[in-house]
Protein backbone atom coordinates (compact mmCIF):
# COMPACT_ATOMS: atom_id res chain seq x y z
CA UNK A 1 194.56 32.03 -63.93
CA UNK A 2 194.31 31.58 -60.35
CA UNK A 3 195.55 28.50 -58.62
CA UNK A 4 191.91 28.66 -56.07
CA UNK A 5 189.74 29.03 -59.16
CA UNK A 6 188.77 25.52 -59.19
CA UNK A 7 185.34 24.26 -58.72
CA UNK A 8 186.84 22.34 -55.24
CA UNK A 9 188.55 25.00 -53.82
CA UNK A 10 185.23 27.41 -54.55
CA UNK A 11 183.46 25.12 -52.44
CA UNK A 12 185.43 24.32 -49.82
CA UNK A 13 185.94 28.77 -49.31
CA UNK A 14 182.47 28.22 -48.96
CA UNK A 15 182.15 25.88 -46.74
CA UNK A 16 185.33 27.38 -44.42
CA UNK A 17 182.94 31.37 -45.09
CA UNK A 18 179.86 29.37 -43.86
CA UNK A 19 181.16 27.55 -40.72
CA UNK A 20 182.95 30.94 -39.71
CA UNK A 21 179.48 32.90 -40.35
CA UNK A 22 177.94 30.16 -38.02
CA UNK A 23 180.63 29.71 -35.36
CA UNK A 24 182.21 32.74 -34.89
CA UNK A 25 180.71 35.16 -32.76
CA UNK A 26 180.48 38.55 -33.19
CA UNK A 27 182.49 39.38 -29.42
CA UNK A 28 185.10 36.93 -30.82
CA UNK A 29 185.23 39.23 -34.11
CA UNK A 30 184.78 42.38 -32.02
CA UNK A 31 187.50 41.14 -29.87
CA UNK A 32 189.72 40.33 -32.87
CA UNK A 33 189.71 43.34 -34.53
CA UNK A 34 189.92 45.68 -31.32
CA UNK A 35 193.23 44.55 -30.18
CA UNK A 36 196.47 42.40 -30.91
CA UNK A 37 197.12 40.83 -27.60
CA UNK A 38 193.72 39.05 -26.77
CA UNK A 39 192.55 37.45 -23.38
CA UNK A 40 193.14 33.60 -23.16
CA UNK A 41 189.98 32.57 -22.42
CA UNK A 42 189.07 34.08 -25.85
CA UNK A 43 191.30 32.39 -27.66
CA UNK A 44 190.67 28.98 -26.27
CA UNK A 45 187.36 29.24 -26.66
CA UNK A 46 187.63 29.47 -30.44
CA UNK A 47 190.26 26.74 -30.30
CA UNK A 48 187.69 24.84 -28.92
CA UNK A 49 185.30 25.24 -31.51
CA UNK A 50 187.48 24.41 -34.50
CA UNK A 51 188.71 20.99 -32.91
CA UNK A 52 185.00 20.18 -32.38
CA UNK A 53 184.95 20.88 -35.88
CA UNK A 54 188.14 18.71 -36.55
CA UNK A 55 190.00 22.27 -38.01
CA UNK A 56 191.99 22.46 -34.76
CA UNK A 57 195.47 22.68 -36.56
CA UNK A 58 195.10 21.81 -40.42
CA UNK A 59 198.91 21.83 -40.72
CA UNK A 60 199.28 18.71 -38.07
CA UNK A 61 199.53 15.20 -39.87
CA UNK A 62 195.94 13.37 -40.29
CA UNK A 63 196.60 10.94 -37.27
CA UNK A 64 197.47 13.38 -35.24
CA UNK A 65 194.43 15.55 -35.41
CA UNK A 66 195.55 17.42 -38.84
CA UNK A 67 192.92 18.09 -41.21
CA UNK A 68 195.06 16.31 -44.64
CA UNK A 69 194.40 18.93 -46.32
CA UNK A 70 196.17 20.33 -49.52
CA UNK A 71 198.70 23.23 -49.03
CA UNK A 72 195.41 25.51 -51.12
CA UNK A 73 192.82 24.83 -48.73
CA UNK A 74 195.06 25.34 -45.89
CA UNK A 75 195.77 29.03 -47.18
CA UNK A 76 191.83 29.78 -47.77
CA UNK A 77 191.50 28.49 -44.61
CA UNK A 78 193.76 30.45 -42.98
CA UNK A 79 192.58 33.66 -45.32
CA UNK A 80 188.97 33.06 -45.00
CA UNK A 81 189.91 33.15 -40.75
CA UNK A 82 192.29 36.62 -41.16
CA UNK A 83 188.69 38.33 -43.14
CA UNK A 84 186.66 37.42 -40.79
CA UNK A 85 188.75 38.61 -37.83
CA UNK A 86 188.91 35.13 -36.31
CA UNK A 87 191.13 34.61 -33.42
CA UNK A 88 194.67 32.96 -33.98
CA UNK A 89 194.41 30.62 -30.84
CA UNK A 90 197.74 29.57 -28.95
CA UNK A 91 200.37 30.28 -31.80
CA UNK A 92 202.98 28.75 -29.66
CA UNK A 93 201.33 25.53 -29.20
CA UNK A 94 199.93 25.40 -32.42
CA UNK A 95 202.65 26.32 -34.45
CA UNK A 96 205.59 25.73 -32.77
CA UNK A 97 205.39 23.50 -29.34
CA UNK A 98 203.08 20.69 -31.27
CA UNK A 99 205.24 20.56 -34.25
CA UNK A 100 208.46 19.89 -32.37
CA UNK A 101 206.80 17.48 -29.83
CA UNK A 102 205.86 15.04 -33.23
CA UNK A 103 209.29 15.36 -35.01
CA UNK A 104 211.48 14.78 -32.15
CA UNK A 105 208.67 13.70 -28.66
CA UNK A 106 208.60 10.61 -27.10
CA UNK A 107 205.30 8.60 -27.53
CA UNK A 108 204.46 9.36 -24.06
CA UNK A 109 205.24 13.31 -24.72
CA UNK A 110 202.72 12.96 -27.64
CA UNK A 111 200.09 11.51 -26.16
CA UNK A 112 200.22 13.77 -23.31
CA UNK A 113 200.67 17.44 -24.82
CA UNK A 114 198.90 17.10 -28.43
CA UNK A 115 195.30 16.38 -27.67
CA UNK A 116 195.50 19.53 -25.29
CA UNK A 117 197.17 21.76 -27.42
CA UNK A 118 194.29 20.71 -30.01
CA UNK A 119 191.57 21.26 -27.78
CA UNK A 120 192.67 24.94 -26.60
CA UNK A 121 192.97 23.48 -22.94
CA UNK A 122 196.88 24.18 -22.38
CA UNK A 123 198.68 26.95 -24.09
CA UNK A 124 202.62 27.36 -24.51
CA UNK A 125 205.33 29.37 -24.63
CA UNK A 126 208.89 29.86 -25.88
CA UNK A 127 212.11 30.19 -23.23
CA UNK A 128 214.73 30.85 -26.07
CA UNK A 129 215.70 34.65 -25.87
CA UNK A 130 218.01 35.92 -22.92
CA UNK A 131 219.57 39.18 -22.24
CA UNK A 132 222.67 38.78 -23.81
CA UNK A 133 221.28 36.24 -26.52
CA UNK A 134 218.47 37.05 -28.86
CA UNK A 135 219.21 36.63 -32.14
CA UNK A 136 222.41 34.30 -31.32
CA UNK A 137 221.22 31.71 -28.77
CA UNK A 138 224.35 29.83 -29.08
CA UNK A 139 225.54 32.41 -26.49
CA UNK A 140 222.60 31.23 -23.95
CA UNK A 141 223.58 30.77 -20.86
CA UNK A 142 220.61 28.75 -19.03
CA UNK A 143 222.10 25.95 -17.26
CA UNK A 144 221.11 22.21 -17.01
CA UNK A 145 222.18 20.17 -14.91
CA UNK A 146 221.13 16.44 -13.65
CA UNK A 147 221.56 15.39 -10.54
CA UNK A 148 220.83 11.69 -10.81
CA UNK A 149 217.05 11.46 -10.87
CA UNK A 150 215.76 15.63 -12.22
CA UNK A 151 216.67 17.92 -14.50
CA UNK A 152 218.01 21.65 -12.18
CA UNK A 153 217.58 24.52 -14.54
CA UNK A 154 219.07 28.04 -13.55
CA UNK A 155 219.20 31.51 -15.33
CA UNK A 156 217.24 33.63 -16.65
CA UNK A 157 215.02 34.19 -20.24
CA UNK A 158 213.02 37.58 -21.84
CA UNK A 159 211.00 38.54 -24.59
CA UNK A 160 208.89 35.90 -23.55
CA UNK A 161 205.59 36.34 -25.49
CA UNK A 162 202.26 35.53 -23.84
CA UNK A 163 204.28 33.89 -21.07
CA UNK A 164 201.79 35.29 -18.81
CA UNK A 165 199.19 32.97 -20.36
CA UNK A 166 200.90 29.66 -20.69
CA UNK A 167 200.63 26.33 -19.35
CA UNK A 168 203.53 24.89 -20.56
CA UNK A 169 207.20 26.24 -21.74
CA UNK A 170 209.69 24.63 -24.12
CA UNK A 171 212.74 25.80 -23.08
CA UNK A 172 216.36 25.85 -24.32
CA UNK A 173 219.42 25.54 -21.80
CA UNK A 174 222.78 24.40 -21.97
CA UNK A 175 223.87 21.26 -20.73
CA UNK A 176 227.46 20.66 -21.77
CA UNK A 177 229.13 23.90 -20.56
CA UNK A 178 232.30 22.76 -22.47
CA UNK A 179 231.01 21.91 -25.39
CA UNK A 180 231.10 23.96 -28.73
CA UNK A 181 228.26 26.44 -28.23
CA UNK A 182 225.72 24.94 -30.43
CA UNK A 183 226.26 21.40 -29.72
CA UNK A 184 225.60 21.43 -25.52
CA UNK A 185 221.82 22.08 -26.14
CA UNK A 186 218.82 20.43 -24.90
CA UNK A 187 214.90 21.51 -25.08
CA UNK A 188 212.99 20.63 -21.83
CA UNK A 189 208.91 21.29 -21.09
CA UNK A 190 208.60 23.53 -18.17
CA UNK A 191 205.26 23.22 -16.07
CA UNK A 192 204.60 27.21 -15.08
CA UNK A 193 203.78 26.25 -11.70
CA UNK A 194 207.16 25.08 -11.16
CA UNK A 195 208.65 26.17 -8.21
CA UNK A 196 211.35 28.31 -8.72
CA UNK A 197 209.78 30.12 -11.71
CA UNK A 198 209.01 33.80 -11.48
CA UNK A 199 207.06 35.61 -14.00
CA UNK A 200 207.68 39.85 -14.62
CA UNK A 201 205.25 41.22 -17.34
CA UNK A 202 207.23 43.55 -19.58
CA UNK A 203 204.96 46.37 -20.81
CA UNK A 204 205.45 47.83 -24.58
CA UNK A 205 205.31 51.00 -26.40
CA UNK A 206 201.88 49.21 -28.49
CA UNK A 207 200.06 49.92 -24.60
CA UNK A 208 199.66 46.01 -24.10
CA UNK A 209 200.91 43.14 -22.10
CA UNK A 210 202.44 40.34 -24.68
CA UNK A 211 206.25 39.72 -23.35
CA UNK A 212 207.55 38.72 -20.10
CA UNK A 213 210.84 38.14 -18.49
CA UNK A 214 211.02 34.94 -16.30
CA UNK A 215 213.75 33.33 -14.09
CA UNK A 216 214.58 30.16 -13.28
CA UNK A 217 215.84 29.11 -9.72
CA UNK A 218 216.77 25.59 -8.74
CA UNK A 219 213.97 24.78 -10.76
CA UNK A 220 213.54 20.47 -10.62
CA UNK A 221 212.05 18.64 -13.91
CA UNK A 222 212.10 15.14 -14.58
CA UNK A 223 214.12 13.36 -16.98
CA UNK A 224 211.56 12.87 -19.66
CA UNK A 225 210.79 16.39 -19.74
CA UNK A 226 213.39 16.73 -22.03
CA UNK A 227 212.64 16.43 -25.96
CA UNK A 228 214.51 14.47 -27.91
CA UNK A 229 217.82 13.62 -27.42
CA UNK A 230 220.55 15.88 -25.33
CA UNK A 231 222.54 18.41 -26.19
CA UNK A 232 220.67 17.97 -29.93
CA UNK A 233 218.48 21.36 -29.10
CA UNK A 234 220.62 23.37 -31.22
CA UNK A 235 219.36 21.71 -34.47
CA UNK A 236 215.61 21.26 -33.48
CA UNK A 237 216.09 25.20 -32.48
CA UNK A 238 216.85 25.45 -35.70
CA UNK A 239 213.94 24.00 -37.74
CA UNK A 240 211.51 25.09 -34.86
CA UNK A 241 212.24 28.65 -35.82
CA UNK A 242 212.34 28.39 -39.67
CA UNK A 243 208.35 26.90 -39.23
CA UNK A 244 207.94 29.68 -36.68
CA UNK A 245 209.18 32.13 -39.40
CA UNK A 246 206.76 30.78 -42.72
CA UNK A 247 204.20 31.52 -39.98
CA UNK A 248 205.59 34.81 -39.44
CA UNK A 249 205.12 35.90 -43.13
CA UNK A 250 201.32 36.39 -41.89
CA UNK A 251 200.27 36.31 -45.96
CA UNK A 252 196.68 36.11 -45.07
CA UNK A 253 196.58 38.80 -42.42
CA UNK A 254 198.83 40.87 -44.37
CA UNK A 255 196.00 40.63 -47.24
CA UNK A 256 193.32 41.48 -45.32
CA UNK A 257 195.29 44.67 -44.08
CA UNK A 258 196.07 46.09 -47.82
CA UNK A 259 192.08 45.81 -48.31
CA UNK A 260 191.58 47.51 -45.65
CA UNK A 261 194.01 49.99 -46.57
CA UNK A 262 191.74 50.54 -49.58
CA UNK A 263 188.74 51.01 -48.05
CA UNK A 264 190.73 54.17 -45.60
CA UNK A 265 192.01 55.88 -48.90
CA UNK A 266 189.25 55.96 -49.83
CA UNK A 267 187.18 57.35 -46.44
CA UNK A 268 189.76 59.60 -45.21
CA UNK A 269 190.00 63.19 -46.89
CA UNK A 270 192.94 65.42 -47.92
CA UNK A 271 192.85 68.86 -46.87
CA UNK A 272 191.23 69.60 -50.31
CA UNK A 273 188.54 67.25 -48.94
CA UNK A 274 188.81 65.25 -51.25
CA UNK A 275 189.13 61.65 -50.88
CA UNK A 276 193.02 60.08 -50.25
CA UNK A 277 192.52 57.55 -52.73
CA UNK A 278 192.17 60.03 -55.97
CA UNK A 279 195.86 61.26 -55.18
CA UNK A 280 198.35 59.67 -57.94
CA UNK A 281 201.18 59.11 -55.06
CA UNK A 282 198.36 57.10 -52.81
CA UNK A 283 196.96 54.67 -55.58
CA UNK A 284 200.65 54.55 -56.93
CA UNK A 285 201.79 52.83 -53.10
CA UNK A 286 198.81 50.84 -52.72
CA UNK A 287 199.68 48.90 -56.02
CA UNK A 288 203.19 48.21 -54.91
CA UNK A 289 202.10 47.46 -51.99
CA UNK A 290 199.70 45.06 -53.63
CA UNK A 291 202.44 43.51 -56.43
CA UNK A 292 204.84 43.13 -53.12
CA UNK A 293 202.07 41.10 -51.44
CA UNK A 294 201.21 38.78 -54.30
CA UNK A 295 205.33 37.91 -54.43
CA UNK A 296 205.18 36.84 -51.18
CA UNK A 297 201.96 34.93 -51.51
CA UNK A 298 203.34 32.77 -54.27
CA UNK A 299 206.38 32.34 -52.44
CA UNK A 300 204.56 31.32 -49.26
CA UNK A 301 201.94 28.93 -51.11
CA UNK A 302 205.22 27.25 -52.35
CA UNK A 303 206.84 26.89 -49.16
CA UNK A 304 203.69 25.45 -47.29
CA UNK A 305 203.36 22.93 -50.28
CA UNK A 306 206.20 21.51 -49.25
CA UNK A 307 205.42 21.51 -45.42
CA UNK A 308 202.51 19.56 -45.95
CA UNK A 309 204.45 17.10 -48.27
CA UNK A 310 206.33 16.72 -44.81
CA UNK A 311 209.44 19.02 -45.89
CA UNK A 312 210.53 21.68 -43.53
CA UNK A 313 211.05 24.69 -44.95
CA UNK A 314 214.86 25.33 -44.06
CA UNK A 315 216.66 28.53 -45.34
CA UNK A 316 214.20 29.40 -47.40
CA UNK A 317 212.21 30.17 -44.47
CA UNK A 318 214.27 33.10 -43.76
CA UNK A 319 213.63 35.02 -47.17
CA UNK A 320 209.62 34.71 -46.38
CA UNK A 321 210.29 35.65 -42.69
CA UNK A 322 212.46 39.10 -44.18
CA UNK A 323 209.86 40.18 -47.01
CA UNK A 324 206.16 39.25 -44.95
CA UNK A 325 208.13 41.19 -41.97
CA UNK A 326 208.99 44.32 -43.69
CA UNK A 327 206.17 44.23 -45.88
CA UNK A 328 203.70 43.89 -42.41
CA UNK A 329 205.51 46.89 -41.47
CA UNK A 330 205.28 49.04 -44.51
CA UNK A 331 201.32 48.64 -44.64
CA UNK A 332 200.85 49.68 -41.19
CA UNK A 333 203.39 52.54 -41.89
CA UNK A 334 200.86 53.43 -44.57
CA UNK A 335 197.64 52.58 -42.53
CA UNK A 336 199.10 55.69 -40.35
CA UNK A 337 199.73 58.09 -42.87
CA UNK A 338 196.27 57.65 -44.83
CA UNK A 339 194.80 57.82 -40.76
CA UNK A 340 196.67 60.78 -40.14
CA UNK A 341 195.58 62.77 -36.96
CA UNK A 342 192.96 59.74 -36.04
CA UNK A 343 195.88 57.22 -36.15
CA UNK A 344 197.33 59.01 -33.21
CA UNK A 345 194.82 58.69 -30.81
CA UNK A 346 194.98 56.45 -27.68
CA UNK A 347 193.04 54.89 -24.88
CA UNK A 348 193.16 56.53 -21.95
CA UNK A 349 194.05 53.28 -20.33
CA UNK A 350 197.77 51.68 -20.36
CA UNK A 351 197.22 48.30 -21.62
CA UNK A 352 193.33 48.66 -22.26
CA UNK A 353 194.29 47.40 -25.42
CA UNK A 354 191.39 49.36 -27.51
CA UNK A 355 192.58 52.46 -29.58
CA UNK A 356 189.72 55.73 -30.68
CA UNK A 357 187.33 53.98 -32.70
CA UNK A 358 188.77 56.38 -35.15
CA UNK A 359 192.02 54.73 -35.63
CA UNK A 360 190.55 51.22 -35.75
CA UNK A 361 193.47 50.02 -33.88
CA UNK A 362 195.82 51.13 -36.77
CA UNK A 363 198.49 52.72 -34.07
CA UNK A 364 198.61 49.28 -31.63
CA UNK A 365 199.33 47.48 -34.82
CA UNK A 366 202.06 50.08 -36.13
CA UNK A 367 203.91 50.00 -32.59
CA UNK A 368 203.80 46.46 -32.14
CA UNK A 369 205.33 45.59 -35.74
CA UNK A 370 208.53 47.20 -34.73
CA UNK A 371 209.23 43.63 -33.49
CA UNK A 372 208.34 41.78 -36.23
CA UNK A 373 212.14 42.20 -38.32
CA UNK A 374 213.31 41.63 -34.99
CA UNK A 375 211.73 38.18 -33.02
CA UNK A 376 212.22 34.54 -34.54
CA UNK A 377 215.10 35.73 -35.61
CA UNK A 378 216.48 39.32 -36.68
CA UNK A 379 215.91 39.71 -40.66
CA UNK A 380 220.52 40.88 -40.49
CA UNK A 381 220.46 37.47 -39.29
CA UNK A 382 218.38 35.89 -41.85
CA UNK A 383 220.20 37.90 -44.36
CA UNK A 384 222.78 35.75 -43.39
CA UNK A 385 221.44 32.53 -43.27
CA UNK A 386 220.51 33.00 -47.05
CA UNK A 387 223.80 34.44 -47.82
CA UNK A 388 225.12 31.16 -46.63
CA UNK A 389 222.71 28.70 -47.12
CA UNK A 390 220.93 29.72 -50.13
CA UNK A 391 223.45 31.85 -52.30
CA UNK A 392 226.77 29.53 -51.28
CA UNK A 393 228.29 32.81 -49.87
């Protein structure tokens, strides 16, 4: 029996199908489906409309503009969204930059950033990776220092996803050069407009404009910029990237992606013309593809429970972050091979961000999840967080 086939949870999907058939227009949806990397203005506009609605982040606690939901209606909430191609809004702030600011932000810090992450009015992003330290940011070699009344940052961070659109930055740097390499770490929030902050878009083989690099010169913030307590960064890194990783399992996207996968084995034609989806070998990967996907569903249902019982997720984090990953990957590998010629085809634009209608944006997808074993983490590094962690290794 399923766990949503209760009279409740039938009406709530309702309710979450109906306000998304209302709200959500069909540019948004257009927009959605046409391309990975959408324009901010987009995404803040839907933002908008779900805190008007009081849905602007259902994983937040109640008083701080959650929705107190359960763990269920959070996942048809987020599934109902993926179906009908509803934008994902500021993941950064969302997910990561509002989380950290309540478990370890001042009052004041609250009160400032969370009501405009909520609204859709600032959007963040992440200054962890650096050159020589991706998947290992105890080698990060940002500097700190104070000089009696700010905070001077120098060096230099990449990978920076949708830097170009953010606000805001939470930002790791060392300030206790001779301390151990985890334990001289502090987070500090970055205005963009900083002086001393340059921007360089880095463009990717998916044809769109999602990472940056950015560098940091003499760049001045105030003491209470900095979250938390000093050199502490290392450990809310830590949990700040196992929630960023339960997010990465994308369960509900993933879902809507092996449907659709259905639906192109059985448009697209062999050369016998006959449709894809009456070859043995096709139906015979969809279903693994299928039993894969409800293992990590059950394992990510399990994992949010606890979230919302106000338990972060820890190593386990890392085993959802490995199989959504690879399994994200695997279904676009097969999106292409069912696609075939049509998958191929692109814009004639770099960074147009629209495929041939043909490929239904099947190859921007398939180029762009060559990241996703890589960011929040590497999965070689996650398999050794749960060799550790999780099997006592």
């Amino acid at each position: 029996m399923s766990l949503f086939n209760t009279s409740e949870l039938r009406r709530f999907r309702e309710e979450v199908r109906d306000f998304l058939q209302t709200h959500l227009s069909e540019e948004l949806r257009h927009e959605t489906r046409g391309g990975l990397h959408m324009a901010r203005e987009d995404m803040a506009r839907w933002q908008a409309i779900l805190h008007r609605r009081g849905w602007g982040a259902p994983h937040w606690p109640q008083a701080l503009g959650g929705t107190g939901w359960t763990a269920l209606q959070r996942y048809i909430f987020e599934e109902e969204s993926a179906f009908a191609d509803a934008p994902l809004g500021d993941v950064h702030g969302l997910f990561l930059a509002g989380p950290m600011l309540i478990a370890e932000g001042s009052d004041a810090q609250k009160a400032r950033y969370l009501p405009r992450i909520l609204a859709g009015e600032e959007f963040w992003c992440q200054g962890f990776s650096e050159p020589n330290a991706g998947s290992d940011l105890a080698s990060l070699k940002t500097r700190a220092r104070f000089d009696g009344t700010h905070w001077v940052i120098d060096g230099q961070k990449t990978w920076l996803s949708s830097g170009h659109h953010a606000d805001l930055m939470f930002c790791l740097a060392r300030t206790e050069p001779e301390a151990k390499p985890q334990a001289g770490l502090s987070v500090f929030i970055l205005d963009m407009r900083d002086p001393g902050i340059t921007l360089q878009p880095i463009l990717t083989m998916d044809e769109g404009h999602s990472v940056n690099a950015v560098f940091f010169d003499n760049v001045r913030v105030p003491a209470d910029a900095m979250i938390g307590a000093p050199n502490k960064g290392w450990g809310y890194a830590k949990d700040l990237l196992a929630r960023e990783r339960v997010n990465n399992a994308q369960a509900p996207r993933t879902k809507r992606d092996i449907v659709e996968l259905d639906r192109l084995a059985r448009e697209c034609r062999g050369v016998d013309g006959r449709p894809l989806i009456e070859q043995a070998g096709v139906r015979r990967k969809l279903a693994v593809l299928t039993a894969d996907f409800v293992a990590l569903e059950s394992a990510a249902l399990s994992v949010i429970a606890e979230q919302m019982r106000g338990k972060e997720p820890g190593p386990a984090a890392s085993t959802l972050k490995i199989r959504g990953s690879e399994l994200q990957q695997r279904v676009s590998e097969t999106a292409m091979a069912l696609l075939g010629d049509a998958g191929l085809v692109l814009g004639a634009d770099y960074g147009s961000g629209l495929l041939h209608p043909a490929g239904r944006g099947w190859a921007e997808r398939h180029f762009f999840r060559r990241v996703v074993t890589i960011y929040a983490g590497a999965n070689e590094i996650q398999k050794t967080i749960i060799a550790k962690s999780i099997l006592d290794m």
